[in-house]
Protein backbone atom coordinates (compact mmCIF):
# COMPACT_ATOMS: atom_id res chain seq x y z
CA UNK A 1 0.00 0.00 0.00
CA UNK A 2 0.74 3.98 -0.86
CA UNK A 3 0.37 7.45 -0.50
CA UNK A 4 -0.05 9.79 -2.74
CA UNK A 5 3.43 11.32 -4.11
CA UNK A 6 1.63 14.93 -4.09
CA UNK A 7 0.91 14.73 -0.48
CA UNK A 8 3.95 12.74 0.57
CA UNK A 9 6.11 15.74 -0.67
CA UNK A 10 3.80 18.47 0.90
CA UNK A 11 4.19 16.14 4.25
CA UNK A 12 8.22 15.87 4.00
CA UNK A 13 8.29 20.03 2.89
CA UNK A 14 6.22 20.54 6.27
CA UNK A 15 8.71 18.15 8.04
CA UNK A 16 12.19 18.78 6.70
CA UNK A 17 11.72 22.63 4.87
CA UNK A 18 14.47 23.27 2.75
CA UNK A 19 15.72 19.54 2.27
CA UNK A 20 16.46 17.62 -0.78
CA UNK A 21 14.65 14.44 -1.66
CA UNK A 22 18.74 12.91 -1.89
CA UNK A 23 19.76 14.15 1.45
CA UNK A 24 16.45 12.52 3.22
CA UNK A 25 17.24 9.41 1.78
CA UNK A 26 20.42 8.92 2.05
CA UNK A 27 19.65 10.16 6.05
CA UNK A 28 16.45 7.26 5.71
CA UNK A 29 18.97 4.26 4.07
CA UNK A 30 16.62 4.87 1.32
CA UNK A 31 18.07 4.56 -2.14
CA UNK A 32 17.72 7.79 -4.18
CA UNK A 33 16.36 6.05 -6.94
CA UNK A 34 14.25 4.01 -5.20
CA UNK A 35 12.40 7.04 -3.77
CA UNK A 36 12.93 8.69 -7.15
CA UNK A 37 10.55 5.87 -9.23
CA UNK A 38 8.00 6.03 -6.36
CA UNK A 39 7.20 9.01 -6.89
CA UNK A 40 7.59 9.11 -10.92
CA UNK A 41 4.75 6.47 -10.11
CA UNK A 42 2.85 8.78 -8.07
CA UNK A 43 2.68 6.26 -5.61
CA UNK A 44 5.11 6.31 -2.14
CA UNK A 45 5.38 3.42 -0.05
CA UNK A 46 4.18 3.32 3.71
CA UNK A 47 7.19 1.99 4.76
CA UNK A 48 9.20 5.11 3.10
CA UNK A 49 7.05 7.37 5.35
CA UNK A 50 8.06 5.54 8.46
CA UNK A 51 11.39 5.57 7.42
CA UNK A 52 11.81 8.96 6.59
CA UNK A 53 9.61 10.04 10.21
CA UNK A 54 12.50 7.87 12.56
CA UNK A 55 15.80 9.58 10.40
CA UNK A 56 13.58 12.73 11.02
CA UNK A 57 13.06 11.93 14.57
CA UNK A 58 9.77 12.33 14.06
CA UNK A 59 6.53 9.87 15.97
CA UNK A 60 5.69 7.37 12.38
CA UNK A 61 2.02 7.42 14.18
CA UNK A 62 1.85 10.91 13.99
CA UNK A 63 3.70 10.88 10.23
CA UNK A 64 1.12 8.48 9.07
CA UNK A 65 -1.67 10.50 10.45
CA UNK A 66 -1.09 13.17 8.01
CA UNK A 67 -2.10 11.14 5.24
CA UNK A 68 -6.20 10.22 3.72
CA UNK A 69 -5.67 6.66 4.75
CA UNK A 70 -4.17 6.91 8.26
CA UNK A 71 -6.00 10.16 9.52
CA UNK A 72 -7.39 8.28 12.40
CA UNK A 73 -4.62 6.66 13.35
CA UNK A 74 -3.38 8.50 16.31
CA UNK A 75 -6.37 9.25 18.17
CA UNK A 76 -7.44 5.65 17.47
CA UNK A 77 -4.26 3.69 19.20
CA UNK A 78 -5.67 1.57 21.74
CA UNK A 79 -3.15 -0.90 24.23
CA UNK A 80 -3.58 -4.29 23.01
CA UNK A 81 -5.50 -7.16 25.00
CA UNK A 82 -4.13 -9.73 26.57
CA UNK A 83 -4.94 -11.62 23.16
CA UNK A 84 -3.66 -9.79 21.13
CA UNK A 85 -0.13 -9.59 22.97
CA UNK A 86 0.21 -12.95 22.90
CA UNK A 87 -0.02 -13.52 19.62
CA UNK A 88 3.25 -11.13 18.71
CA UNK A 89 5.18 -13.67 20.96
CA UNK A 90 6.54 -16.39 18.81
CA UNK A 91 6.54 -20.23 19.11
CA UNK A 92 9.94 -20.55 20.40
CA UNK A 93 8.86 -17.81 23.27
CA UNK A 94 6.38 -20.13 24.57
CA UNK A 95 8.68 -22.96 24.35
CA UNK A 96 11.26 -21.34 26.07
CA UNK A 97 9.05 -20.21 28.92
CA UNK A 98 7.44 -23.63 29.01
CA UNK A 99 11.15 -25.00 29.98
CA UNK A 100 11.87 -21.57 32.19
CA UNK A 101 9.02 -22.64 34.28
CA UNK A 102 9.72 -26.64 34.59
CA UNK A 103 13.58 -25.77 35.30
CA UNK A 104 12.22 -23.06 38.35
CA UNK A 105 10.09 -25.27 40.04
CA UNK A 106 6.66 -23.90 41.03
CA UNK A 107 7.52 -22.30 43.73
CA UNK A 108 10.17 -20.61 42.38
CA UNK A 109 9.64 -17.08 39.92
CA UNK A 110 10.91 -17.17 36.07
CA UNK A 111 13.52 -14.94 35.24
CA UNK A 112 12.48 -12.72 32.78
CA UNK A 113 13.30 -13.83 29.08
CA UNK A 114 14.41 -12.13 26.25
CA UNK A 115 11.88 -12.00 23.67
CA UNK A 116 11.88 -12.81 19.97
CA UNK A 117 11.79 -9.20 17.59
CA UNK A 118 8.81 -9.05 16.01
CA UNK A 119 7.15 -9.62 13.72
CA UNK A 120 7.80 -13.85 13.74
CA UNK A 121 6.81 -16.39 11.49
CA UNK A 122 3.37 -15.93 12.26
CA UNK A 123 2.78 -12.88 13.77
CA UNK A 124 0.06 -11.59 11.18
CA UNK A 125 -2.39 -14.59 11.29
CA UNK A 126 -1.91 -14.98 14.71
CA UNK A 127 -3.14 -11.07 15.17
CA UNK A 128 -6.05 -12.36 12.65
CA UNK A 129 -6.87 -14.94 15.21
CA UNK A 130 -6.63 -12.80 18.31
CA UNK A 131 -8.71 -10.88 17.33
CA UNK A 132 -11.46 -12.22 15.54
CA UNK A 133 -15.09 -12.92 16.60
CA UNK A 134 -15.47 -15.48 14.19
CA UNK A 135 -16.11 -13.82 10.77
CA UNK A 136 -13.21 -11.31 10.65
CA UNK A 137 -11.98 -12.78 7.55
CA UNK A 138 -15.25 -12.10 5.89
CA UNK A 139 -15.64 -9.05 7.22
CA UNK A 140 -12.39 -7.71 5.73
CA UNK A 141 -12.79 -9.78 2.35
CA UNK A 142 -16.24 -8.17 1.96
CA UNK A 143 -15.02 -4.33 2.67
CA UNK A 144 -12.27 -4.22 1.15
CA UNK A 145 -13.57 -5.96 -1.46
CA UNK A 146 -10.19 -8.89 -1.75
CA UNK A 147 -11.09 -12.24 -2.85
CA UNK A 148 -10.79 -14.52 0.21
CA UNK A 149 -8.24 -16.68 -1.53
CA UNK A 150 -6.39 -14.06 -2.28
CA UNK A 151 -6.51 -12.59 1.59
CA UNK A 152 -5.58 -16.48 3.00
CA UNK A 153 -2.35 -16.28 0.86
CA UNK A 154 -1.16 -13.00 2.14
CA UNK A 155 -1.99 -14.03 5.72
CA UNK A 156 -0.22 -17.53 4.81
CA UNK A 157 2.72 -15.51 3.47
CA UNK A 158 2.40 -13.52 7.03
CA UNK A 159 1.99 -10.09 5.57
CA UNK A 160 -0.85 -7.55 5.22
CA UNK A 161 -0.57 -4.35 3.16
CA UNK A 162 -0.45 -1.42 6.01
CA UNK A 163 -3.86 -0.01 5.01
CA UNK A 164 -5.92 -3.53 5.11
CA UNK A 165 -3.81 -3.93 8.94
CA UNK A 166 -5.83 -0.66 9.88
CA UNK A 167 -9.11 -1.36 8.79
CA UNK A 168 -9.18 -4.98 10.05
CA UNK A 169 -8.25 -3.28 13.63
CA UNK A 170 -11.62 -0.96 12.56
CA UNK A 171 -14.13 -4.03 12.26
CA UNK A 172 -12.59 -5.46 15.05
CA UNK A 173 -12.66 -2.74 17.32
CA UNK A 174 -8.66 -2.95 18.47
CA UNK A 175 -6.76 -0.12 18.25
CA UNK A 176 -5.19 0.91 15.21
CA UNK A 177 -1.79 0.53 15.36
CA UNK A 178 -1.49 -2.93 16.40
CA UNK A 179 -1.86 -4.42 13.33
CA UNK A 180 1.06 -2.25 12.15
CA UNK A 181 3.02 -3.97 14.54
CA UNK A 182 1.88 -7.40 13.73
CA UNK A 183 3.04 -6.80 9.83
CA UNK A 184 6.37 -5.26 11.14
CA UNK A 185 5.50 -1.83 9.90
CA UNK A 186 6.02 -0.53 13.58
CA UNK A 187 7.97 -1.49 17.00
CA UNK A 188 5.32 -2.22 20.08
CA UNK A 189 7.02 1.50 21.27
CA UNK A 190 6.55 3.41 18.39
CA UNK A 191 2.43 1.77 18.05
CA UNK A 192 2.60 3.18 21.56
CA UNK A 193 2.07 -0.19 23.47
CA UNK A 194 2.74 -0.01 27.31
CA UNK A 195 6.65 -0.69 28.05
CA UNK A 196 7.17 -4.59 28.12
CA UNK A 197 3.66 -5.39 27.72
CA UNK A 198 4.99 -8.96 25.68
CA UNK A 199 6.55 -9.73 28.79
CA UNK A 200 4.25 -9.19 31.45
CA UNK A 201 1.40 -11.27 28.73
CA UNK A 202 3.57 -13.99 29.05
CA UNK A 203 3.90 -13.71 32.67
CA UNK A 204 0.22 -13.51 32.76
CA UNK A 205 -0.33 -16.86 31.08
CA UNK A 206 -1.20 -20.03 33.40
CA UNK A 207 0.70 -22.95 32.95
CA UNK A 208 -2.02 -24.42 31.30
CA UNK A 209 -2.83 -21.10 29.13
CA UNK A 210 0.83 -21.63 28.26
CA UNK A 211 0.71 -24.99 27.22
CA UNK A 212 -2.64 -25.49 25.38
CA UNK A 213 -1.36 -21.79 23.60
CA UNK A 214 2.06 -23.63 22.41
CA UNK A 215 0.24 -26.59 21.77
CA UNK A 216 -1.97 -25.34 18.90
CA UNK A 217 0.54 -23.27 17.48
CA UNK A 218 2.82 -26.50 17.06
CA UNK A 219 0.45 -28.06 15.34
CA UNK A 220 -0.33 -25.39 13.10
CA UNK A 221 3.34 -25.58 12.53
CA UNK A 222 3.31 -29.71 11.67
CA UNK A 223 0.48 -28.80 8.95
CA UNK A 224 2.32 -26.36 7.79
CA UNK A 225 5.68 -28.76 7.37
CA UNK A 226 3.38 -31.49 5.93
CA UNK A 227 2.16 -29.23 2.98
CA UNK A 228 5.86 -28.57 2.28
CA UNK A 229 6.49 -32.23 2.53
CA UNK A 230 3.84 -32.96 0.00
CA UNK A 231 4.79 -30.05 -2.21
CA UNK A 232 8.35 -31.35 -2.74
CA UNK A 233 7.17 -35.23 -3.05
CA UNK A 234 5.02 -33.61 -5.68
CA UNK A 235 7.79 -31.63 -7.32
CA UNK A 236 10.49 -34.48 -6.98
CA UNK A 237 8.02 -36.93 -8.77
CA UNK A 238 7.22 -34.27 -11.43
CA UNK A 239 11.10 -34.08 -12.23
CA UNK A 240 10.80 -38.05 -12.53
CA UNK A 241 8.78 -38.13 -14.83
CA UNK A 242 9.95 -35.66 -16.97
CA UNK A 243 13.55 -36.64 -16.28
């Protein structure tokens, strides 16, 4: 997803007066003629805004906010549920707290662990899941008018353009940012999530929370292996036969 280039360069005049578009992104790790063909297109990534608004030392919430798309977005940031924050911690998280806690005893507390950068393997449809009542995907097919198969692939591939991440936290009533941080657009500080809110969700989780949590994603994981299992028997035979 995009801005428009006309409003992009009225937002980056009104943030860095007087600046090239070279100097900005060389100062972003942008490519000059990267940012040059986006906006030949007319069209300038999300991401380019966000990475412009943290070399400008700028909020990217606020950034964002200045565009048709996002105008909501800061007065619409919510702190995430319980749900919600545990989805953004991976597999091996769990797994690793699962063995912090037998190795402790149950008597004795868990250090705190270091947590996996986000987003992980699965961050997006594990967001999806958080959050939905139990027609989300339909919801967001049907408004956004995307062809379900088409919206199961992207969550598959575990990414979400920024602008369908917003309006699924809309229809689901979650604050707007979090989605952002789900796709890896933002950092849990910069979506304005409370400090080490990951790590006090996974604190929160019971032993058997934690368990039956790591349980299902594990097995979500062993379908997932399968299909590539399949998918290469399928392939290997196919060079067989032609071979």
């Amino acid at each position: 997803m995009s801005v428009p280039a006309k409003a992009f360069q009225q937002w980056l005049h009104a943030a860095a007066p007087g600046s090239s578009m070279a100097s900005v992104a060389a100062l972003a790790g942008i490519k000059r003629s990267t940012l040059a063909q986006q906006l030949v297109r007319g069209k300038v990534a999300v991401s380019t805004v966000v990475a412009l608004s943290r070399a400008l030392n700028l909020d990217p919430v606020t950034a964002l906010s200045a565009f048709e798309r996002f105008t909501d977005l800061a007065e619409g940031t919510k702190p995430p549920s319980q749900e919600e924050l545990v989805s953004q911690l991976s597999d091996l998280d769990l797994l690793r707290q699962i063995l912090g806690r037998n190795a402790a005893g149950s008597t004795a507390p868990v250090p705190a662990q270091e947590l996996d950068a986000l987003p992980h393997r699965t961050s997006v449809r594990c967001w999806i899941e958080a959050i939905d009542p139990g027609n989300l995907r339909q919801q967001i097919a049907g408004s956004l008018r995307i062809a379900p198969q088409n919206l199961s692939a992207q969550l598959t591939a575990n990414r979400l353009p920024p602008a369908v991440a917003v309006e699924t936290a809309r229809i689901a009533g979650v604050g707007l940012t979090n989605g952002l941080v789900a796709i890896g657009l933002l950092s849990p500080q910069e979506a304005r999530w409370p400090p080490d809110a990951r790590q006090e969700a996974l604190r929160r989780l019971s032993d058997t929370e934690l368990v039956a949590t790591a349980a299902v994603r594990l097995e979500a994981l062993g379908k997932t292996l399968r299909r590539v299992d399949q998918d290469n028997e399928q392939t290997k035979a196919l060079w067989e036969n032609l071979g």
